[in-house]
Protein backbone atom coordinates (compact mmCIF):
# COMPACT_ATOMS: atom_id res chain seq x y z
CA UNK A 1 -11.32 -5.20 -2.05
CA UNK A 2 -14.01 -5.43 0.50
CA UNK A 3 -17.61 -4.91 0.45
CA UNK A 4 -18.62 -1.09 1.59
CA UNK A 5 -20.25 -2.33 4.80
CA UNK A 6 -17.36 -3.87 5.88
CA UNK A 7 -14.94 -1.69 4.45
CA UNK A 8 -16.61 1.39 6.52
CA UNK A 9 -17.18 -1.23 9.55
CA UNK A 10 -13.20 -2.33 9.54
CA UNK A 11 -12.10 1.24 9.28
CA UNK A 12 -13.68 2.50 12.12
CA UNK A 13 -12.96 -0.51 14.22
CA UNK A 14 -9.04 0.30 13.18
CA UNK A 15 -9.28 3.50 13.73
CA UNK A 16 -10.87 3.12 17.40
CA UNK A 17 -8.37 0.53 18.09
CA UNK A 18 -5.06 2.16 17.03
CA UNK A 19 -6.24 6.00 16.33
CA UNK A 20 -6.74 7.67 13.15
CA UNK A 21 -3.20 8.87 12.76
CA UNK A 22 -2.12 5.01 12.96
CA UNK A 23 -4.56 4.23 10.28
CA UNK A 24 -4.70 5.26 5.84
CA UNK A 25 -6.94 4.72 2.98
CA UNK A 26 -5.26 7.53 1.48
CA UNK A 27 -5.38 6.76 -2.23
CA UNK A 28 -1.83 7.56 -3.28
CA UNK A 29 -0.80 5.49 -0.46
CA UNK A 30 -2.90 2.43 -0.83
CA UNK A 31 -1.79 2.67 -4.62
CA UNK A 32 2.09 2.51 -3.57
CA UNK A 33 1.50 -0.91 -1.80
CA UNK A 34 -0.06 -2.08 -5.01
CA UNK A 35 3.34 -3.00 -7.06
CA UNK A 36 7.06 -3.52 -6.55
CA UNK A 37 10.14 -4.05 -9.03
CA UNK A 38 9.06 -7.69 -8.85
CA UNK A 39 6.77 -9.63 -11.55
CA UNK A 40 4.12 -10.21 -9.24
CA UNK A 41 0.51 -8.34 -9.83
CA UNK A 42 -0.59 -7.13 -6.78
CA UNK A 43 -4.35 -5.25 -5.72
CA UNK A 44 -4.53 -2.18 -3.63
CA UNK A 45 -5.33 -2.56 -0.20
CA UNK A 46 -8.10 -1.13 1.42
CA UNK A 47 -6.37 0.11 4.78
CA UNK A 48 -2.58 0.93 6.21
CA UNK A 49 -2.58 0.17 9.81
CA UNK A 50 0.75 1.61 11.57
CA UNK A 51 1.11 -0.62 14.82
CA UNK A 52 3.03 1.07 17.65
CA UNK A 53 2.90 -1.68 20.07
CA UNK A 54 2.27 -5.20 20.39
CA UNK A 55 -1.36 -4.35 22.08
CA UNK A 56 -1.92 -2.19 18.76
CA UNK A 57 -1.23 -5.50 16.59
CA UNK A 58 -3.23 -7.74 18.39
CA UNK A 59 -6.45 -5.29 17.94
CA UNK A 60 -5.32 -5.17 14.43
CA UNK A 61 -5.14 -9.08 13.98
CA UNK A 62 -8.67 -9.38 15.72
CA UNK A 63 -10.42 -7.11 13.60
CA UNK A 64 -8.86 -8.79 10.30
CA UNK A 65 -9.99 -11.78 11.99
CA UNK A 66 -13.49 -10.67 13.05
CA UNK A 67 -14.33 -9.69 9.55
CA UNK A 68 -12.14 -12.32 7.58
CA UNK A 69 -9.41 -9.67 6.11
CA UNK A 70 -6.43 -10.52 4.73
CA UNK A 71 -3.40 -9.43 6.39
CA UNK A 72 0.07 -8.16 4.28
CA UNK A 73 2.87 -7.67 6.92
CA UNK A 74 5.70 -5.02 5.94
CA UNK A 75 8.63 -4.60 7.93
CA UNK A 76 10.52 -2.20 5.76
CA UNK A 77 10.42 0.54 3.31
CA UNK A 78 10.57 0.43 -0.38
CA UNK A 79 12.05 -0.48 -2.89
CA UNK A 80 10.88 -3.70 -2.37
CA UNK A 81 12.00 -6.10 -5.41
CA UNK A 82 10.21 -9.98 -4.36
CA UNK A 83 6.00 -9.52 -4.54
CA UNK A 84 5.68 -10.90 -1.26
CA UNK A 85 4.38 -7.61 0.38
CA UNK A 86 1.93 -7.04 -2.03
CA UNK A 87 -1.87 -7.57 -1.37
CA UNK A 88 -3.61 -10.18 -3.99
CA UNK A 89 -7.07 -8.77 -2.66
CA UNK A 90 -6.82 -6.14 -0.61
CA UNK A 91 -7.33 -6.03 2.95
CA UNK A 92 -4.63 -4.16 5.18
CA UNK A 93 -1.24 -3.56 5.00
CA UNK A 94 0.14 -3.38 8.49
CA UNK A 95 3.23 -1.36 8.31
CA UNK A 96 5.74 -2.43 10.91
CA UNK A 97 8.40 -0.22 9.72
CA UNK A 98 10.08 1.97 12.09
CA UNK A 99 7.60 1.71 14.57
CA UNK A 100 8.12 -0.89 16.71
């Protein structure tokens, strides 16, 4: 999970960048990309980012990048059954699932 400051800074960078419909740190989300049918333990994250484009996931990669965020790349729905979507320590989800 990040820090406050740079949870608020991150999520109005993403939300700038891609627009606050493109963007979630709705709780019940964030708490559905925390675990699979897998054995893996994964961590909330602290954003969904919904990329439209591939300008929208560059401006996602270079605020990750800017403020050292860990990136978990989904490309489909659930169920998801092998751990390797799931964040080990937060940072944001970027949901390429019927949107590109």
């Amino acid at each position: 999970m990040l820090v406050p400051d740079v949870c608020s800074a991150v999520g109005q960078e993403l939300t700038r960048a891609v627009g606050a419909e493109n963007v979630s740190n709705d709780a019940a989300t964030l708490k559905s990309c925390a675990f699979d049918y897998s054995l893996v333990t994964g961590t909330c994250p602290d954003f969904m980012a919904y990329p439209h484009n591939k300008v929208d996931v560059r401006k996602i990669v270079r605020i990750a990048n800017g403020h050292h965020v860990a990136l978990v790349l989904v490309s489909s729905g659930p169920p998801r059954f092998h751990g390797d979507t799931l964040p080990s320590r937060g940072g944001i989800v970027v949901d390429f699932s019927g949107r590109l």
